[in-house]
Protein backbone atom coordinates (compact mmCIF):
# COMPACT_ATOMS: atom_id res chain seq x y z
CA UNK A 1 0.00 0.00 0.00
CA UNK A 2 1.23 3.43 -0.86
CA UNK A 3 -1.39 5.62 -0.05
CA UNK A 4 -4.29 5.32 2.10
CA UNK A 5 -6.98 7.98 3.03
CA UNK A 6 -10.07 7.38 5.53
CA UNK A 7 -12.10 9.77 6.09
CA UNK A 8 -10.35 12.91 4.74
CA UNK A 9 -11.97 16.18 4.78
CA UNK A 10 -11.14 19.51 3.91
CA UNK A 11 -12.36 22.74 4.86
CA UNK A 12 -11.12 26.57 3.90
CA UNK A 13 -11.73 28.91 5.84
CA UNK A 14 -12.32 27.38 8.74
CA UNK A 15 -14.68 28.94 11.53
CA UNK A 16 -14.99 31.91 9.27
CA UNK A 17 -18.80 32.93 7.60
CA UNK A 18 -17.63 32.12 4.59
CA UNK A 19 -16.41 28.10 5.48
CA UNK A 20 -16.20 26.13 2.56
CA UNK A 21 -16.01 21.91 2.70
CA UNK A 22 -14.08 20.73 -0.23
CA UNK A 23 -13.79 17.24 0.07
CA UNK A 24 -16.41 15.63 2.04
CA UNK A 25 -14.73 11.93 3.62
CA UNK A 26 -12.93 10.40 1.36
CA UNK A 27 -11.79 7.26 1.27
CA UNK A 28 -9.03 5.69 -1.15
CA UNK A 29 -6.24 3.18 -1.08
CA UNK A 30 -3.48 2.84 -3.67
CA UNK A 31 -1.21 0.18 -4.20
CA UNK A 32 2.33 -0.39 -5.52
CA UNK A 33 2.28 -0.10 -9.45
CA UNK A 34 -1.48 0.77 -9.63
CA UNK A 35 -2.45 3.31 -12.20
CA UNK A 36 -4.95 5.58 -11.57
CA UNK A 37 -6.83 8.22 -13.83
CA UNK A 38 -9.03 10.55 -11.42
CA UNK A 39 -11.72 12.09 -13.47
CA UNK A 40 -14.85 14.74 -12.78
CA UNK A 41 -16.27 18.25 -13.80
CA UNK A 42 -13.73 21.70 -12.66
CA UNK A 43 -14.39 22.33 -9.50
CA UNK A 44 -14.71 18.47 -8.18
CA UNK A 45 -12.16 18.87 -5.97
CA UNK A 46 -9.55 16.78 -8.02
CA UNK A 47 -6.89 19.05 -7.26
CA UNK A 48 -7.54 19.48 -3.39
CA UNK A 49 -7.27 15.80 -3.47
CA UNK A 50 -4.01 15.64 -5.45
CA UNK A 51 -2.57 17.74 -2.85
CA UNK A 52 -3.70 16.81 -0.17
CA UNK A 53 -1.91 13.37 -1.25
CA UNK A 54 1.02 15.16 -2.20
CA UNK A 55 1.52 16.20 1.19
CA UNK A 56 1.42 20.39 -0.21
CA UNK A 57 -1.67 20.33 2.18
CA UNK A 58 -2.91 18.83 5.20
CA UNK A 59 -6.94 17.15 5.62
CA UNK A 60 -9.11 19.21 8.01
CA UNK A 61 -10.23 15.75 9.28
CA UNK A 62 -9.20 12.37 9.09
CA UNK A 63 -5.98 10.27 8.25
CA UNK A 64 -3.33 9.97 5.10
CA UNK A 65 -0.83 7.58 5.32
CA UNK A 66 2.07 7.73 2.95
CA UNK A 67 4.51 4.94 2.17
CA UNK A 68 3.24 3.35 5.08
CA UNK A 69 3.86 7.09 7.22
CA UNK A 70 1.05 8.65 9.18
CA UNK A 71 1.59 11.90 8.17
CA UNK A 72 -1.41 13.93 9.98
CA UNK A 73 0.65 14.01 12.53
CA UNK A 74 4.45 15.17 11.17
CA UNK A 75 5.82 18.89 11.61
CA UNK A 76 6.32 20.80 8.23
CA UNK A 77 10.14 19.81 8.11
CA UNK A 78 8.94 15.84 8.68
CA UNK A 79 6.61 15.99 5.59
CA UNK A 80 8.94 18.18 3.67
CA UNK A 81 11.43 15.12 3.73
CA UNK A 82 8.91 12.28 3.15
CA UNK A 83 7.46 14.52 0.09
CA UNK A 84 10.96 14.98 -1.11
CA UNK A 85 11.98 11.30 -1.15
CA UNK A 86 8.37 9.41 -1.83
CA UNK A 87 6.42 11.69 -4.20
CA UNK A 88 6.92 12.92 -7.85
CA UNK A 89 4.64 15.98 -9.38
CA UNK A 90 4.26 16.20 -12.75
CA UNK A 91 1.91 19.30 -13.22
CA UNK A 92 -0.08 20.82 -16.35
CA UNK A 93 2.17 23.45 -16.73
CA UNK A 94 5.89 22.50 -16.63
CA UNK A 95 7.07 25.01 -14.01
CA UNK A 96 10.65 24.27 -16.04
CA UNK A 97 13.51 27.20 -15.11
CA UNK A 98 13.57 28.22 -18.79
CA UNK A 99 17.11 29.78 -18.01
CA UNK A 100 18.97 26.37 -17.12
CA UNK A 101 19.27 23.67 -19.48
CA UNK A 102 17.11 20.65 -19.72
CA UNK A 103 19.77 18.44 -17.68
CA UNK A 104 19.92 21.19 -14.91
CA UNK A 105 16.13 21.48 -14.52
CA UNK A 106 16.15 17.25 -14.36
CA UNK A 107 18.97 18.18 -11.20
CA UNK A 108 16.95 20.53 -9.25
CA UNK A 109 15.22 17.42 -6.77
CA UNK A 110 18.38 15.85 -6.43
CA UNK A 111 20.15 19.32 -5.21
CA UNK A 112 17.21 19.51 -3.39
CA UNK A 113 18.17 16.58 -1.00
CA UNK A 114 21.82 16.62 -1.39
CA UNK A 115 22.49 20.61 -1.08
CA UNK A 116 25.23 20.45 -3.83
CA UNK A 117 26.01 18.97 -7.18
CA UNK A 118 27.93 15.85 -7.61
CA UNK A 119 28.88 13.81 -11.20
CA UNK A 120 26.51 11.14 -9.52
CA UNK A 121 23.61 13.49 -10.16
CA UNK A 122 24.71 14.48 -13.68
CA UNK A 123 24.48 10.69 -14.80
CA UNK A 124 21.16 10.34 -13.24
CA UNK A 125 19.53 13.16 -14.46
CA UNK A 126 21.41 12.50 -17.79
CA UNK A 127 19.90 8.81 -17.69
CA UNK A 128 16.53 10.59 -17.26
CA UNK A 129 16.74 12.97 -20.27
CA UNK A 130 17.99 10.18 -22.26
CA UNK A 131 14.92 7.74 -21.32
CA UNK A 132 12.39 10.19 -22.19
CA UNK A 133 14.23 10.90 -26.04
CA UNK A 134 15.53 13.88 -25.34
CA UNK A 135 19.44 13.39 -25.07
CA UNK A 136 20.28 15.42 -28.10
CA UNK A 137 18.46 18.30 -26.14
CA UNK A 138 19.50 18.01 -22.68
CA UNK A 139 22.42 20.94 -22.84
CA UNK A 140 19.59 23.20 -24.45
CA UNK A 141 18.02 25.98 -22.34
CA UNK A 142 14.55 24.53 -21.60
CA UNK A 143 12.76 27.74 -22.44
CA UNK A 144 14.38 26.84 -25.94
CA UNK A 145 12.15 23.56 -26.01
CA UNK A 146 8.38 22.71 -27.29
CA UNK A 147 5.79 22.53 -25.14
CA UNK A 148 6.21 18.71 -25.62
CA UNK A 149 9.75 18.79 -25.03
CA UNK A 150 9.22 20.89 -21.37
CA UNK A 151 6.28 18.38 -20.53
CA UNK A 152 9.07 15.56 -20.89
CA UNK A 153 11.77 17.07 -18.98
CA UNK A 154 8.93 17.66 -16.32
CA UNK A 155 8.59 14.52 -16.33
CA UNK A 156 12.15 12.94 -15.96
CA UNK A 157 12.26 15.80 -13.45
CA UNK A 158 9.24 13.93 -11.31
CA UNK A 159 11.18 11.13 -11.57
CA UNK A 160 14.80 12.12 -10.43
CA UNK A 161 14.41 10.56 -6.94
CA UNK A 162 12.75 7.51 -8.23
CA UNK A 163 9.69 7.94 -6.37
CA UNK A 164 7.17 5.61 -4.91
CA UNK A 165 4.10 7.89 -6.30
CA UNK A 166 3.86 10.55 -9.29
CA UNK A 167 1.01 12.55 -8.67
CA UNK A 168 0.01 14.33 -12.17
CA UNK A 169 -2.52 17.58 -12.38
CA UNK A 170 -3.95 17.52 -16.40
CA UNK A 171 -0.30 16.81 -17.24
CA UNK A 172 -1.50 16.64 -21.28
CA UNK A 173 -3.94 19.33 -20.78
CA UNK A 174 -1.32 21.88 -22.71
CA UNK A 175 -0.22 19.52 -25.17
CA UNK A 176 -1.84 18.39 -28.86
CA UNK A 177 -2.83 14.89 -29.41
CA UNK A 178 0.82 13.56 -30.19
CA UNK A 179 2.27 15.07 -27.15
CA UNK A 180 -0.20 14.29 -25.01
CA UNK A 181 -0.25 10.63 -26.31
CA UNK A 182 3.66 10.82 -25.67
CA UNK A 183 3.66 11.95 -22.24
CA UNK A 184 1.24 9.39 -21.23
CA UNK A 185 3.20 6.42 -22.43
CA UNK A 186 5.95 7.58 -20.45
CA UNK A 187 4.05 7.83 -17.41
CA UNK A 188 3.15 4.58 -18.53
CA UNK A 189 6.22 3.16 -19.51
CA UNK A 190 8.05 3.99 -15.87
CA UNK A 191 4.70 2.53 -13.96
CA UNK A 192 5.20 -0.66 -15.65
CA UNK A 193 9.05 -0.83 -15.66
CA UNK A 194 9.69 0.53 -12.13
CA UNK A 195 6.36 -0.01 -10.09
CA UNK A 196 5.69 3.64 -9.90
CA UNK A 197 2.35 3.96 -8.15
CA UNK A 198 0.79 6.80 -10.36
CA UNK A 199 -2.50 8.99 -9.77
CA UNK A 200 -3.28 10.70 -13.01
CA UNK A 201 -6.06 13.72 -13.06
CA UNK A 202 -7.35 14.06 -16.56
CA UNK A 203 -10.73 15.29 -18.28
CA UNK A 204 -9.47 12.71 -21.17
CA UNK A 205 -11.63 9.72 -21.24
CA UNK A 206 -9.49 7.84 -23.92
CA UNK A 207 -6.47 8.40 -21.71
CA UNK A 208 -8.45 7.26 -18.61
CA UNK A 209 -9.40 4.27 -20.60
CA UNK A 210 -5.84 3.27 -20.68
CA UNK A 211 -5.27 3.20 -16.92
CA UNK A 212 -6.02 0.37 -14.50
CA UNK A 213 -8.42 2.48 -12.46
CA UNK A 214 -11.12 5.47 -12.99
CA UNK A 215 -11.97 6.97 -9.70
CA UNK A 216 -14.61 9.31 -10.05
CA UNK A 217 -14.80 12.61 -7.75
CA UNK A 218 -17.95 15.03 -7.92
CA UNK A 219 -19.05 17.77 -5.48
CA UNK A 220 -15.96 16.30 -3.37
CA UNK A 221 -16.66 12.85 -2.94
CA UNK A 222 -15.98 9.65 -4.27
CA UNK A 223 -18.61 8.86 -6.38
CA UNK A 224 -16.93 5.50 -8.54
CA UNK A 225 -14.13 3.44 -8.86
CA UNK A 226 -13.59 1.20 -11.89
CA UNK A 227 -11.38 -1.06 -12.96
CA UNK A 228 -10.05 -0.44 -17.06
């Protein structure tokens, strides 16, 4: 088990007039290698969930546990670490640094946890570029790249600490049908080869077609699961 939420709500605003319940008890449980297309109308609450599970925000009520981690209860530094070393984001748009070179933007998680650079990081991140096609590119400056280019490094990026989970926000959302197609068979491609555990938020049914498991989320709640 990777993930497992019982019972998680989440509230903005809280004990203001103006208190707003955005996910109303949710329950979900992911498991190693599962992929997972989460699908439902703007304003579902997709993205609450997503980070929520990405450990960027914490449940009003109710319990997340993480690689086997009960984080409700961990400190901002704790969760920090456990996001750092567990979790992969792979987000619509690429938040790439446009002025550092593919290869340097692949780097940034890994400098992240280590504080410096090291040759050991080059290779990795080089390994990276070169398994999503982009070797010939990776000493170009990324705001040099296509939009289908970026969404690649982005995702070699996600995967620079070879995470247990890669949580991705309408990662094709940007992207015309070849890139999109692309992107998702390397999200693919690394679930299968490595056991990645990946949660995939799309408003593509052909791509959620292609995933192990639609879980449906209207008006914050669970509303389906079903297996592809």
């Amino acid at each position: 088990m990777v993930v497992q939420l019982r019972a998680v709500c989440k509230t903005f605003n809280l004990g203001k007039s103006f208190e707003t319940e955005v996910l109303h008890g949710i329950d979900l449980t992911l498991h190693q290698g599962e992929f997972c297309a989460v699908m439902g109308p703007s304003g579902s609450g997709k993205s609450t969930l997503l980070n929520i599970i990405g450990l960027l925000d914490r449940p009003t009520l109710g319990t997340l546990q993480v690689c086997g981690e009960e984080t409700t209860t961990l400190d901002d530094h704790a969760l920090t670490r456990l996001r750092g070393h567990s979790i992969g984001f792979v987000f619509q748009y690429h938040y790439l640094i446009t002025a550092f070179t593919a290869l340097e933007n692949v780097m940034i998680p890994m400098l992240g946890a280590a504080g410096f650079p090291n040759e050991a990081m080059r290779t990795r991140a080089a390994e990276l570029i070169d398994n999503v096609g982009l070797s010939a590119w990776q000493n170009n400056l990324a705001g040099n790249m296509s939009g289908g280019q970026q969404q690649r490094v982005a995702v070699a990026r996600a995967l620079a600490m070879n995470p247990a989970l890669l949580l991705a926000d309408e990662p094709t959302g940007n992207l015309d049908s070849k890139s999109a197609d692309a992107v998702f068979e390397l999200l693919r491609r690394f679930n299968r080869e490595h056991g990645t555990t990946v949660l995939f938020v799309t408003h593509n049914a052909a791509l959620a077609e292609r995933c192990d498991k639609t879980i449906e989320v209207i008006d914050g709640r669970i509303t389906g699961q079903s297996q592809s």
